[in-house]
Structure formats: structure tokens, C-alpha cells
C-alpha atoms as a PDB file:
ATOM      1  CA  UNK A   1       0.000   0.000   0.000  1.00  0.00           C
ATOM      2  CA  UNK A   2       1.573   3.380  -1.353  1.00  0.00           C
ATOM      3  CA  UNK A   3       1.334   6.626   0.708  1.00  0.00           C
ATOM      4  CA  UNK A   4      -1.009   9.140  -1.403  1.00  0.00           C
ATOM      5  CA  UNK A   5      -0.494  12.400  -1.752  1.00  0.00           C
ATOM      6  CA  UNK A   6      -2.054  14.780   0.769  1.00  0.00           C
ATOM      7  CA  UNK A   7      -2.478  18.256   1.524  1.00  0.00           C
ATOM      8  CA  UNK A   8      -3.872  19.927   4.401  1.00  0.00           C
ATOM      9  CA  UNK A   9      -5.643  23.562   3.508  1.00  0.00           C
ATOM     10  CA  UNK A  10      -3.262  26.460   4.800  1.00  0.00           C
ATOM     11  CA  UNK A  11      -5.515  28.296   7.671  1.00  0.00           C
ATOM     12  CA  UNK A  12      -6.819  24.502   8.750  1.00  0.00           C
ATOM     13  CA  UNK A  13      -8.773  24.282  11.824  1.00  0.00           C
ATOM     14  CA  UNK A  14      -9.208  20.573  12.436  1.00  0.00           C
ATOM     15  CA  UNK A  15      -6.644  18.332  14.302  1.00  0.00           C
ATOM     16  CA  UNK A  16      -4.506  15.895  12.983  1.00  0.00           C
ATOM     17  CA  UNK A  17      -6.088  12.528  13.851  1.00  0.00           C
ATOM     18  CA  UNK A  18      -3.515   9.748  15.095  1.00  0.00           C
ATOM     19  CA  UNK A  19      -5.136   6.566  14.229  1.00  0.00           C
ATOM     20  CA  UNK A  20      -4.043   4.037  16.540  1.00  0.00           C
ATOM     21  CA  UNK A  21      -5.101   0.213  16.002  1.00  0.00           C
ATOM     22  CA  UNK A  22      -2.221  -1.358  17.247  1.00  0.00           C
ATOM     23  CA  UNK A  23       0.496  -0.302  20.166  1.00  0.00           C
ATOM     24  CA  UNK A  24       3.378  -1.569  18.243  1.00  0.00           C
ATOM     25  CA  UNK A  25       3.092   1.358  15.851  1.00  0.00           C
ATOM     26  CA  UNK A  26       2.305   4.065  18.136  1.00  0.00           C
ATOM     27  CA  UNK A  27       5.521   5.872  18.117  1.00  0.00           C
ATOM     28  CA  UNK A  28       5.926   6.066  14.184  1.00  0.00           C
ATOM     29  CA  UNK A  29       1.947   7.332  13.825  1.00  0.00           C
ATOM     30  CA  UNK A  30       2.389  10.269  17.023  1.00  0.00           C
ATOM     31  CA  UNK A  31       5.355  10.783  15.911  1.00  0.00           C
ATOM     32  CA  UNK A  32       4.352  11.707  12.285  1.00  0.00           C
ATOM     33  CA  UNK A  33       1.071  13.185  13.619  1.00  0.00           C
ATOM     34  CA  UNK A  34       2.592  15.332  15.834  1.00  0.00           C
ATOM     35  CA  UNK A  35       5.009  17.181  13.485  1.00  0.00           C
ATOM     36  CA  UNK A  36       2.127  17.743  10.965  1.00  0.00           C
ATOM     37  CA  UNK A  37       0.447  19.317  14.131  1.00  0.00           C
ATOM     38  CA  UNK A  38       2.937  21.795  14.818  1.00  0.00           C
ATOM     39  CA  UNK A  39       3.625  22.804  11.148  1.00  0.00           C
ATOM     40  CA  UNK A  40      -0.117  23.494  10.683  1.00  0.00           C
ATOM     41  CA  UNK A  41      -0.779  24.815  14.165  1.00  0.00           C
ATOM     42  CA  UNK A  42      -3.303  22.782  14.797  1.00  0.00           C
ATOM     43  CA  UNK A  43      -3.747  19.747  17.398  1.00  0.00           C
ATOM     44  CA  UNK A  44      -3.591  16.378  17.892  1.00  0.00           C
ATOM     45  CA  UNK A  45      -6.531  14.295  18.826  1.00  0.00           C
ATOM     46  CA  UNK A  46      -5.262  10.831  19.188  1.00  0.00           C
ATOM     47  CA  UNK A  47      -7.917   7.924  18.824  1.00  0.00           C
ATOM     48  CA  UNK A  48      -7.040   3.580  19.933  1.00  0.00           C
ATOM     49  CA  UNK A  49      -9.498   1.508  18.129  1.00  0.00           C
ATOM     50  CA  UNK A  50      -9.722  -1.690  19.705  1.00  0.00           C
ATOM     51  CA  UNK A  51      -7.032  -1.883  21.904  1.00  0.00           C
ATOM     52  CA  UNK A  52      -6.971  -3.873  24.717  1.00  0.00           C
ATOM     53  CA  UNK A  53      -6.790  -1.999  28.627  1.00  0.00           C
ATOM     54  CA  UNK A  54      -3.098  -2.268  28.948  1.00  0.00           C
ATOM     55  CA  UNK A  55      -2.336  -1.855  25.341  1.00  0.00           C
ATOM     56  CA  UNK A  56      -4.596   1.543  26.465  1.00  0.00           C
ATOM     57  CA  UNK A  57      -2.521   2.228  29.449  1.00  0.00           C
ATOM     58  CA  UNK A  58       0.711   1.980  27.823  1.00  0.00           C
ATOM     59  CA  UNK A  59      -0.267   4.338  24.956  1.00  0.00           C
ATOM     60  CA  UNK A  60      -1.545   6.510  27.591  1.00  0.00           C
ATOM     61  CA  UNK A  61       2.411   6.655  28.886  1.00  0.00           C
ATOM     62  CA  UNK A  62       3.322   7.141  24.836  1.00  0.00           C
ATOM     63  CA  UNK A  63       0.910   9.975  24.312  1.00  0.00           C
ATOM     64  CA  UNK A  64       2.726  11.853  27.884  1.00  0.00           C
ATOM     65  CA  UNK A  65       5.602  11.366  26.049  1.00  0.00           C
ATOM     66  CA  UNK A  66       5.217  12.656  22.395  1.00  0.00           C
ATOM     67  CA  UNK A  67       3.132  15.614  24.290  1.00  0.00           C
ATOM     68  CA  UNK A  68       6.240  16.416  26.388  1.00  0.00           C
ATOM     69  CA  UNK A  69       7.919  16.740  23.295  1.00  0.00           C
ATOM     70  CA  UNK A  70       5.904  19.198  21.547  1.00  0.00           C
ATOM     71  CA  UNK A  71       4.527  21.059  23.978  1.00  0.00           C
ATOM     72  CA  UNK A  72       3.099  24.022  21.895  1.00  0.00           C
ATOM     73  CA  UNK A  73       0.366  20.996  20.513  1.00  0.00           C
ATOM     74  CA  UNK A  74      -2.713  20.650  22.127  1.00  0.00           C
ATOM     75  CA  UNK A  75      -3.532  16.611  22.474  1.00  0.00           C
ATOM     76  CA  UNK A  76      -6.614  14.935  23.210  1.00  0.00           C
ATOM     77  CA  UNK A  77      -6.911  10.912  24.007  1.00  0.00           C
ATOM     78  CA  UNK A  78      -9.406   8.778  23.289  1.00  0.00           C
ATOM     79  CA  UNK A  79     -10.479   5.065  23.175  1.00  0.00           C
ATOM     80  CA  UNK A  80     -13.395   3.005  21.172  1.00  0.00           C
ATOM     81  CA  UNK A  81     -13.019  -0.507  22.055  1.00  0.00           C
ATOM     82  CA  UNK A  82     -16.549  -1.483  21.860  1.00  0.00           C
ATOM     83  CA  UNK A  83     -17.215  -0.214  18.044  1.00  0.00           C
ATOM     84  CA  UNK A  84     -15.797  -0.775  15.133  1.00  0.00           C
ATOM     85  CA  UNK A  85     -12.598   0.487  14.607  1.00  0.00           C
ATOM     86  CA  UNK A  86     -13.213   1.449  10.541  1.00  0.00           C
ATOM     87  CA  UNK A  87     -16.625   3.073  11.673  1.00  0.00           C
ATOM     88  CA  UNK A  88     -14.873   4.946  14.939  1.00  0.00           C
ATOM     89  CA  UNK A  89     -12.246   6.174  12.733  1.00  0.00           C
ATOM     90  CA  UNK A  90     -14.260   7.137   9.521  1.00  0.00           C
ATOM     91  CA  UNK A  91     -16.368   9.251  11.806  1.00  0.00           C
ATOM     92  CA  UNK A  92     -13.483  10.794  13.748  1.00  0.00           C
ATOM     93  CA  UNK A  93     -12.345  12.178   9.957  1.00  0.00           C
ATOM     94  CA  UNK A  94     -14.955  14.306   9.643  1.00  0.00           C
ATOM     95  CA  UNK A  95     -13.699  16.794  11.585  1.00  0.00           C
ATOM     96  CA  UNK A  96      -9.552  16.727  10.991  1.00  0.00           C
ATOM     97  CA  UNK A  97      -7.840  18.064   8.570  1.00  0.00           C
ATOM     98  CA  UNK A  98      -5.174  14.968   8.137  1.00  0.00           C
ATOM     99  CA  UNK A  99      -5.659  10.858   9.593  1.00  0.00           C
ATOM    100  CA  UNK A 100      -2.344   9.580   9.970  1.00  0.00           C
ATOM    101  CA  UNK A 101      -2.131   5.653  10.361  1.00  0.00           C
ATOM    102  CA  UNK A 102       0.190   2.671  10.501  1.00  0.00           C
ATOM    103  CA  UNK A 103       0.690   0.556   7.528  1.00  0.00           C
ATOM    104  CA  UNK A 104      -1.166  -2.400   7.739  1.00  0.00           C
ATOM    105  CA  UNK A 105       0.742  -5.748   8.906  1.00  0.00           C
ATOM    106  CA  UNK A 106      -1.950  -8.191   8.309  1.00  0.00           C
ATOM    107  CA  UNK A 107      -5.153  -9.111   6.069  1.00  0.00           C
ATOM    108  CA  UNK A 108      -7.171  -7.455   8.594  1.00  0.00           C
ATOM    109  CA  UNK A 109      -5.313  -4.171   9.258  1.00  0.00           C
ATOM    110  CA  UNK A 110      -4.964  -3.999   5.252  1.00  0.00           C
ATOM    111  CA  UNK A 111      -9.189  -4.627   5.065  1.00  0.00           C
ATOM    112  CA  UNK A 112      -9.812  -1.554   7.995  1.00  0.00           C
ATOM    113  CA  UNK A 113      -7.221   1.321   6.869  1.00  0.00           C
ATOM    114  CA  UNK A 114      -8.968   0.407   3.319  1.00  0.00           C
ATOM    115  CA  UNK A 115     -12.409   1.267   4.074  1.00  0.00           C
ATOM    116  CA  UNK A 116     -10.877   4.660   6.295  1.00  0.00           C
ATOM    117  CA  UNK A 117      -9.044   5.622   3.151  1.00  0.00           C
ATOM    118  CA  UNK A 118     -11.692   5.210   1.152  1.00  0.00           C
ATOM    119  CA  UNK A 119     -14.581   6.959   3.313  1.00  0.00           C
ATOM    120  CA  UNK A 120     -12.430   9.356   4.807  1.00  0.00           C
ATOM    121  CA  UNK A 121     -12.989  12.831   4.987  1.00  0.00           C
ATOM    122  CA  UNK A 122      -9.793  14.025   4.961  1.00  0.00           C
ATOM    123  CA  UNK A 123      -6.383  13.178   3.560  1.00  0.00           C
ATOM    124  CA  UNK A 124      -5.088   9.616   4.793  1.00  0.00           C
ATOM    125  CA  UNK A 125      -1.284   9.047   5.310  1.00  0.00           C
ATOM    126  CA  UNK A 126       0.392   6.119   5.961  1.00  0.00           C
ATOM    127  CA  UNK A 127       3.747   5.686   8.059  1.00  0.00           C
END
């Protein structure tokens, strides 16, 4: 899956949405999320899709972290375990300007960023 080209609106309201599905990619998606945040002056609102409760305390811990880091970003947290990620996701689009997510590792990772990327609405970009 290729990274598509994106660009986010100069005088762009909406946060940059860290999409996080899995806590072994969490660094690489803040990380990416976060400096889009700062360049557009904008925030971060950082969403786990079906994560389990430590996976949600240790991103928790991540999140600290990456805020520490830039501290000029506003960051919000925010877990939907119960629904489904693609649907909690697609939704939370609506109102960024830029979803930043992992590259898929298996056929069910691959089948969820799809439908975002697809009904998202805003740019999608992979890391």
C-alpha cells in the first residue's frame, strides 16, 4: 500500500487525527502526527481503536511522552473498544484536517485502513 499524496488547507482548523489500532506502531503514527500538528498549528486528537486496557494504558504513557515533546500541541486521548474500529475512525475524519495511520501488517489491518481511506474525509497518510 503506497502513501497518497495529501495536503492539508493552509488556515486549517481541524486536528490531525492519530489513528491508533495497534500499540506496536504508536511511536511512528504520534510521531508523524505530531510534526504535521505543529507545522499546521493545529492539534492532535489521538484515537485507539480496539485496543486492549493495557495496550490503552501503555499508549496513555506514549501519548505523555510525544506531548512532552511538543509542547506548543494541544492533544486529546481517546479510546473506542466497543465499536468498530473502521466506523470509529471514519467518523473521527470528519472533523480533521489529516488521519495519519500505521501501515497495515496483516489481512485485517490492510481490510480496515482500506475502508478509512476510502470513506475518509480528509487526507489519509500512511507511516
Amino acid at each position: 500500500m503506497t502513501s497518497p499524496v495529501y495536503t492539508v488547507e493552509p488556515g486549517t482548523t481541524g486536528a490531525v487525527l492519530a489513528g491508533i489500532l495497534a500499540i506496536s506502531s504508536a511511536e511512528d503514527v504520534l510521531r508523524l502526527a505530531f510534526d504535521e500538528a505543529q507545522d499546521h498549528g493545529v492539534a492532535v486528537r489521538v484515537m485507539a481503536a480496539g485496543l486492549t486496557d493495557a495496550d490503552e494504558d501503555e499508549l496513555s504513557g506514549i501519548v505523555q511522552r510525544w506531548s512532552g515533546k511538543y509542547p506548543d500541541v494541544a492533544v486529546t486521548l481517546s479510546s473506542r473498544c466497543v465499536l468498530d474500529p473502521a466506523i470509529t475512525l471514519t467518523a473521527a475524519t470528519r472533523t480533521c484536517c489529516l488521519a495519519v495511520l500505521a501501515h497495515p501488517t496483516d489481512a485485517y489491518a490492510t481490510a480496515l485502513v482500506r475502508a478509512v481511506a476510502r470513506r475518509s474525509g480528509c487526507p489519509v497518510r500512511f507511516v
